[in-house]
PDB file of N, CA and C in Angstrom:
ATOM      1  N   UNK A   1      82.496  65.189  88.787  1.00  0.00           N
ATOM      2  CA  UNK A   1      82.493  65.532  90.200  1.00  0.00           C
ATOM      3  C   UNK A   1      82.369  64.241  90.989  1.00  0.00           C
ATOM      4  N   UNK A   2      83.288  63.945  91.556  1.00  0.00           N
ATOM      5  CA  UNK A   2      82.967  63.318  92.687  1.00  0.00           C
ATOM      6  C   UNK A   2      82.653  63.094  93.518  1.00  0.00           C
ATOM      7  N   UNK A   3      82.246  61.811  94.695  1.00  0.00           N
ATOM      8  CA  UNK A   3      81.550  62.086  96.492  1.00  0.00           C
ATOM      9  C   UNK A   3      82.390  62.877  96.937  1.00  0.00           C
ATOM     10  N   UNK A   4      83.124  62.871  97.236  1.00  0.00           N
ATOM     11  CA  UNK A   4      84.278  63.848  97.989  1.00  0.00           C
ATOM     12  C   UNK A   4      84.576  65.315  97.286  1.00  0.00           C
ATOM     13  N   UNK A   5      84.108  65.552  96.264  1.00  0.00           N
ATOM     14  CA  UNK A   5      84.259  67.164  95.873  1.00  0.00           C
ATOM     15  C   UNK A   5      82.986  68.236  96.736  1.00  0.00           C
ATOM     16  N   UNK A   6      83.677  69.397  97.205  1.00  0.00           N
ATOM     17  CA  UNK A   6      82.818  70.040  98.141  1.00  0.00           C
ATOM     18  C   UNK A   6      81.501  70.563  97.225  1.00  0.00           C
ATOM     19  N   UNK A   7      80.254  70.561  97.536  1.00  0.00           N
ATOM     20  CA  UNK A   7      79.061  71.202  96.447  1.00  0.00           C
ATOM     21  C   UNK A   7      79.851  72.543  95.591  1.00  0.00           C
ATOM     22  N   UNK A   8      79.721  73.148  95.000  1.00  0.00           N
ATOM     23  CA  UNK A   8      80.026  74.477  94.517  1.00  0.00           C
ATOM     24  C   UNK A   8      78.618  74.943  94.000  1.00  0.00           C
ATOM     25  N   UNK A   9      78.525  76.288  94.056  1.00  0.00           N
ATOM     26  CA  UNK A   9      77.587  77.097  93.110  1.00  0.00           C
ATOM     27  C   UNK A   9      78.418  77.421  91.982  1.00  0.00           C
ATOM     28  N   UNK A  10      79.391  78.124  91.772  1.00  0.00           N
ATOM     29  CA  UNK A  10      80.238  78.194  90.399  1.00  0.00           C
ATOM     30  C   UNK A  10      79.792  76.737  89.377  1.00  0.00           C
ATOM     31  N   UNK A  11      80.607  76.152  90.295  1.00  0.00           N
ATOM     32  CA  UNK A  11      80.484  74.859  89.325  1.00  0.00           C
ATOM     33  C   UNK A  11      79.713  73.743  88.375  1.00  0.00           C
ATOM     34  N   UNK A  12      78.418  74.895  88.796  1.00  0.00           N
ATOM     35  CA  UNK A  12      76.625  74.341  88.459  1.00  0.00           C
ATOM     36  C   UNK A  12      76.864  75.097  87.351  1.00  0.00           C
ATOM     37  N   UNK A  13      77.151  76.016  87.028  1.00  0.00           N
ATOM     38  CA  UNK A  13      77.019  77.444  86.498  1.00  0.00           C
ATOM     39  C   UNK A  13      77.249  76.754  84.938  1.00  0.00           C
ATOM     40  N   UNK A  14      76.979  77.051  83.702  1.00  0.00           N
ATOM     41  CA  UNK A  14      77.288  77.127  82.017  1.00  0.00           C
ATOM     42  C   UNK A  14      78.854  77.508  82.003  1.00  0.00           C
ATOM     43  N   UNK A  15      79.527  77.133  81.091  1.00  0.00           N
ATOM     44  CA  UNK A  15      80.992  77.606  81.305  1.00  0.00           C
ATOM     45  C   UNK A  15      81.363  79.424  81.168  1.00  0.00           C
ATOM     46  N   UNK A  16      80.610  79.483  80.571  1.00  0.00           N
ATOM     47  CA  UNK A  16      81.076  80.910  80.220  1.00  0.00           C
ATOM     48  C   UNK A  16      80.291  81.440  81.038  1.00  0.00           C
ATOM     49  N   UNK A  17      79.081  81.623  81.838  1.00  0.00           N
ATOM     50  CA  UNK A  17      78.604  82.495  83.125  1.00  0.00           C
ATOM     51  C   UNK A  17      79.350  81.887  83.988  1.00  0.00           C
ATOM     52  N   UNK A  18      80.180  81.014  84.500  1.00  0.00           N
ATOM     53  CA  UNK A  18      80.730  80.907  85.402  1.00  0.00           C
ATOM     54  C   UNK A  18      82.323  81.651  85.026  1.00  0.00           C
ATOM     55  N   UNK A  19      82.606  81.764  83.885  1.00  0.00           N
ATOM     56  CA  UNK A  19      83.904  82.174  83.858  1.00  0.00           C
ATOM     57  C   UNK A  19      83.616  84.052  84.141  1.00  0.00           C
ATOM     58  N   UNK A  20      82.251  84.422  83.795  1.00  0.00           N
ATOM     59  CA  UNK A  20      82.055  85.538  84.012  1.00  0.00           C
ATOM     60  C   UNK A  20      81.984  86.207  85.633  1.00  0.00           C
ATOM     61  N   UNK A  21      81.432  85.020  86.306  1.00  0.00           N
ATOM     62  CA  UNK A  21      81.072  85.297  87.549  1.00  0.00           C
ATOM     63  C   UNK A  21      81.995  85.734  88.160  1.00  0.00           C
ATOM     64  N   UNK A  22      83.643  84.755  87.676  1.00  0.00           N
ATOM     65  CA  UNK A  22      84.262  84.854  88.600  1.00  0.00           C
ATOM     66  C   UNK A  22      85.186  86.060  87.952  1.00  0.00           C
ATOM     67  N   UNK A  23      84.849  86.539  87.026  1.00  0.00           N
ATOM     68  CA  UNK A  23      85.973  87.676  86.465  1.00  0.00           C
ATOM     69  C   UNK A  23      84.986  89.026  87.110  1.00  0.00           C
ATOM     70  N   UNK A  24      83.869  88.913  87.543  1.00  0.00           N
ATOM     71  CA  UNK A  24      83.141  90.176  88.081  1.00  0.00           C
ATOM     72  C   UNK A  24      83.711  90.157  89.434  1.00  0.00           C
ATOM     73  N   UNK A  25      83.364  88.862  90.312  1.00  0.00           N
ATOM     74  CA  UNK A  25      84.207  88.781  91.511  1.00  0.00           C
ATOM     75  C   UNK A  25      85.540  89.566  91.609  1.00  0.00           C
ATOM     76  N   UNK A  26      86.217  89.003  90.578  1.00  0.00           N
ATOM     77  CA  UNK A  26      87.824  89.553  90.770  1.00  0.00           C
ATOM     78  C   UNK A  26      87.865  91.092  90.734  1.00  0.00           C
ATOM     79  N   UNK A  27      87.127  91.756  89.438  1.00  0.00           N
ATOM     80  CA  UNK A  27      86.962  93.148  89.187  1.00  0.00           C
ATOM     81  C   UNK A  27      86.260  93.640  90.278  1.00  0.00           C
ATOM     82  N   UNK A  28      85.694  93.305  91.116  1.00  0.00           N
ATOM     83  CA  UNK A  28      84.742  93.534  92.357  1.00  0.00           C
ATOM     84  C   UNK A  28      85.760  93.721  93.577  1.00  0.00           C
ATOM     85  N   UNK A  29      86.579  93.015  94.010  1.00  0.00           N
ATOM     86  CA  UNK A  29      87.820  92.840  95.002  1.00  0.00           C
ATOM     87  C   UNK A  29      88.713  93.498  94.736  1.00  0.00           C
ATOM     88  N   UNK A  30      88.993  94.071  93.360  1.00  0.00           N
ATOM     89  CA  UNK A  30      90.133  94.766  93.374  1.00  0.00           C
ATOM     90  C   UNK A  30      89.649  96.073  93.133  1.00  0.00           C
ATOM     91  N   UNK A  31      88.268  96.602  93.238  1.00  0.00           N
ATOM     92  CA  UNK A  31      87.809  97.934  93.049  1.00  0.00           C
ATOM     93  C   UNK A  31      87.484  98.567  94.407  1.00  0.00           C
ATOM     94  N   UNK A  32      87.343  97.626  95.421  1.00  0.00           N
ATOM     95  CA  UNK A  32      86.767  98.383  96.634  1.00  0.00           C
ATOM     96  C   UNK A  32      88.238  98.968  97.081  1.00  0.00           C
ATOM     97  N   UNK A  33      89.254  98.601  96.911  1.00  0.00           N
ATOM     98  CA  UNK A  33      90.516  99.679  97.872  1.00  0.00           C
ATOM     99  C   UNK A  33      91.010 100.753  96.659  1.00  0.00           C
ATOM    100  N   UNK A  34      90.472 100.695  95.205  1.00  0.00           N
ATOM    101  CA  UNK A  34      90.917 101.462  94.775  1.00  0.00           C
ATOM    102  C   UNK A  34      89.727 102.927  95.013  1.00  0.00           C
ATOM    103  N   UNK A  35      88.899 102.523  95.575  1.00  0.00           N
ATOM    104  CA  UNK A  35      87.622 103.626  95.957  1.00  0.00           C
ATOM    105  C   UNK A  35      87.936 103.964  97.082  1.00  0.00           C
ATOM    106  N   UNK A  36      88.151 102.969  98.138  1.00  0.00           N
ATOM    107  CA  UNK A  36      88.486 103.838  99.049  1.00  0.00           C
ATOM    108  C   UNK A  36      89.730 104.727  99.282  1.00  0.00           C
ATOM    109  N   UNK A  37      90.909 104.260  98.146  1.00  0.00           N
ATOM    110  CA  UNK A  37      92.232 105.022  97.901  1.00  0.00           C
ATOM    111  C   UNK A  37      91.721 106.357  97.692  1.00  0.00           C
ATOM    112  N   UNK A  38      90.725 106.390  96.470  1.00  0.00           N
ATOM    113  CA  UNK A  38      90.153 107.865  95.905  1.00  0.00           C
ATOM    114  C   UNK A  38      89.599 108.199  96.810  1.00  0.00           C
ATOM    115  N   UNK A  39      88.794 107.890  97.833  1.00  0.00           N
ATOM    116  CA  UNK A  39      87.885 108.429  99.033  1.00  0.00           C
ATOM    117  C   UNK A  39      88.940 109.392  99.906  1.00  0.00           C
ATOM    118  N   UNK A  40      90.064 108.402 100.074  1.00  0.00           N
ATOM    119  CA  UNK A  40      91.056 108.947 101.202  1.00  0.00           C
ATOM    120  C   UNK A  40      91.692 110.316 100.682  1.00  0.00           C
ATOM    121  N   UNK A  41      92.290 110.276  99.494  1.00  0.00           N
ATOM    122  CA  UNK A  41      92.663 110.997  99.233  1.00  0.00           C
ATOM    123  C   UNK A  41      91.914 112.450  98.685  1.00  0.00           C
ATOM    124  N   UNK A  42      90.871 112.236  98.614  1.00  0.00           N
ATOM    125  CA  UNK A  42      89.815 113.469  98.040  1.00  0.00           C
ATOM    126  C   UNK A  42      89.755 114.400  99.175  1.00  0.00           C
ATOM    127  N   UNK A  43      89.307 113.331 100.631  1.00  0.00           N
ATOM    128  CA  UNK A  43      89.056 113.976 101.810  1.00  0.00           C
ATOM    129  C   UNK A  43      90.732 114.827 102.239  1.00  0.00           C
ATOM    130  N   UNK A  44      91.652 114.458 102.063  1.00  0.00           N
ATOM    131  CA  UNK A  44      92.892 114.767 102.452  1.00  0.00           C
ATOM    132  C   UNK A  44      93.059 115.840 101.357  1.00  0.00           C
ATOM    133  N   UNK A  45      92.605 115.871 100.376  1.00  0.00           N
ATOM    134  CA  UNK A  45      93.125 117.202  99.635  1.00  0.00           C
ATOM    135  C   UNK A  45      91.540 118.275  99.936  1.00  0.00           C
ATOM    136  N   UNK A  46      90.429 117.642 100.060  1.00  0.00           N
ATOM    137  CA  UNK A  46      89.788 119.104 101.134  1.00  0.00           C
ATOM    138  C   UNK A  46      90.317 119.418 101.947  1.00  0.00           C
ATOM    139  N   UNK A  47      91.031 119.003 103.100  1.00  0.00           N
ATOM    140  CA  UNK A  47      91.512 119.289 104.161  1.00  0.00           C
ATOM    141  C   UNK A  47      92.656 120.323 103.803  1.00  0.00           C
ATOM    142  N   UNK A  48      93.181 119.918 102.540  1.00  0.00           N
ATOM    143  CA  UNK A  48      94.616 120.960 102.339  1.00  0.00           C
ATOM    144  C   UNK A  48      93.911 122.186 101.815  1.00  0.00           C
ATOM    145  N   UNK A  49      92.971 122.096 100.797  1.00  0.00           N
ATOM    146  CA  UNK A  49      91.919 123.450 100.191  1.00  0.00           C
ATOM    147  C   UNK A  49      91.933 124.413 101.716  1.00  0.00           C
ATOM    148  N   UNK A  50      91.211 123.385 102.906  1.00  0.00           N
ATOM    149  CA  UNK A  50      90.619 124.237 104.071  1.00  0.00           C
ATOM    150  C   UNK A  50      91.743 124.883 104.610  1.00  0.00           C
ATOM    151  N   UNK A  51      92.701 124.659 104.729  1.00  0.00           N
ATOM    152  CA  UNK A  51      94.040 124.757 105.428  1.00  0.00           C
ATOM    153  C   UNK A  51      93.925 126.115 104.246  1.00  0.00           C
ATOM    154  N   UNK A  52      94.453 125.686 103.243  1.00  0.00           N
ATOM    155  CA  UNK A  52      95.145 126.977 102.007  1.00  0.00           C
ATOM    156  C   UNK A  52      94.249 128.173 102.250  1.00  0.00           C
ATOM    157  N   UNK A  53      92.518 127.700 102.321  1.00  0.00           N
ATOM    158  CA  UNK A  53      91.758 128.982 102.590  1.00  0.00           C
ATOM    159  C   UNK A  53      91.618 129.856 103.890  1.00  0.00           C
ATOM    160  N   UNK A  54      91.774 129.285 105.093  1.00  0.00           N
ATOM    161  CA  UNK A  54      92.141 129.768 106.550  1.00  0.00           C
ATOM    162  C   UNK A  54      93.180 130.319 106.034  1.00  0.00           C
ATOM    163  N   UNK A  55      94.588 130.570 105.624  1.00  0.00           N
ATOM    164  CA  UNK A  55      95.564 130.742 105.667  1.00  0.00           C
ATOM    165  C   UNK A  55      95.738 132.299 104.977  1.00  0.00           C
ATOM    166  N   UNK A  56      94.863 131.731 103.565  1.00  0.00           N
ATOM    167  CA  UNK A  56      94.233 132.888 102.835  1.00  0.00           C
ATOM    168  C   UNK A  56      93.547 133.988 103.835  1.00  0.00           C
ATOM    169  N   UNK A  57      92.822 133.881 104.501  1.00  0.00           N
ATOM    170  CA  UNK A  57      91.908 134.604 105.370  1.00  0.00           C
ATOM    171  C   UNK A  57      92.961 135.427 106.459  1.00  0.00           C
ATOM    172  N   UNK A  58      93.141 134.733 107.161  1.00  0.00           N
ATOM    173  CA  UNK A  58      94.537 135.120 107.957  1.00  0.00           C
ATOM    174  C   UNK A  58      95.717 135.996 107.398  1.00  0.00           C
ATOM    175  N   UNK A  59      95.916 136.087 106.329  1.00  0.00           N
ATOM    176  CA  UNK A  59      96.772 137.452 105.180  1.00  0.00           C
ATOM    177  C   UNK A  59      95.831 137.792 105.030  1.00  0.00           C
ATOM    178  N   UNK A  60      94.790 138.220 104.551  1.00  0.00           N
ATOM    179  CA  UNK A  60      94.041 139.419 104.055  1.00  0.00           C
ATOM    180  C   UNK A  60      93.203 139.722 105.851  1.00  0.00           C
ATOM    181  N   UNK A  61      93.585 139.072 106.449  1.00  0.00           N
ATOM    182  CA  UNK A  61      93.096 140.303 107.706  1.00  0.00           C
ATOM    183  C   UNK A  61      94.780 140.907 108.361  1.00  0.00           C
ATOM    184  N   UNK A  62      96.094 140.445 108.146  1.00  0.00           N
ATOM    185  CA  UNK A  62      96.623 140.936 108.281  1.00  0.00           C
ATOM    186  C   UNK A  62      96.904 141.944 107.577  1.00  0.00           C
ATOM    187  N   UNK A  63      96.591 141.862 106.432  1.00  0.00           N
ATOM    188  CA  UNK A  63      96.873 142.848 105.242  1.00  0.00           C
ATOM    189  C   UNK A  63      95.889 144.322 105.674  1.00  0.00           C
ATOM    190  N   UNK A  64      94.608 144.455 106.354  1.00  0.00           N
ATOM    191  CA  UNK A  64      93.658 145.215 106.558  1.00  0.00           C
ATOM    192  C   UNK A  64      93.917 146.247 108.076  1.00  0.00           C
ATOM    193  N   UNK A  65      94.952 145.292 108.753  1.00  0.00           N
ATOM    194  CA  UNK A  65      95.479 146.186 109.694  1.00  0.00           C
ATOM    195  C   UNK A  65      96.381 147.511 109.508  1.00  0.00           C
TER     196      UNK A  65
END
């Protein structure tokens, strides 16, 4: 390391906890949009359940007339 290299915390690190650190990082960044993908879409298929069951409701009171 040289005067001119910026400090790092990685770079203090044992080789292999630093190679770990940064493979948790990576697995860490690429998990938060796949959660919120599943978030989005969970809420969007309740919404279709609620829809299918109103709809349901709405024939069986037409059906009772």
């Amino acid at each position: 390391m040289t005067a001119t290299d910026p400090p790092s915390v990685v770079g203090q690190l044992p080789g292999g906890v630093e190679l770990l650190v940064v493979v948790l990082l990576v697995v860490l960044l690429l998990s938060v949009p796949v959660v919120v993908l599943l978030i989005a879409l969970r809420l969007v298929d309740t919404e279709d359940r609620a829809d299918a069951r109103s709809e349901a409701v709405a024939d069986s009171d037409d059906l009772d007339e």
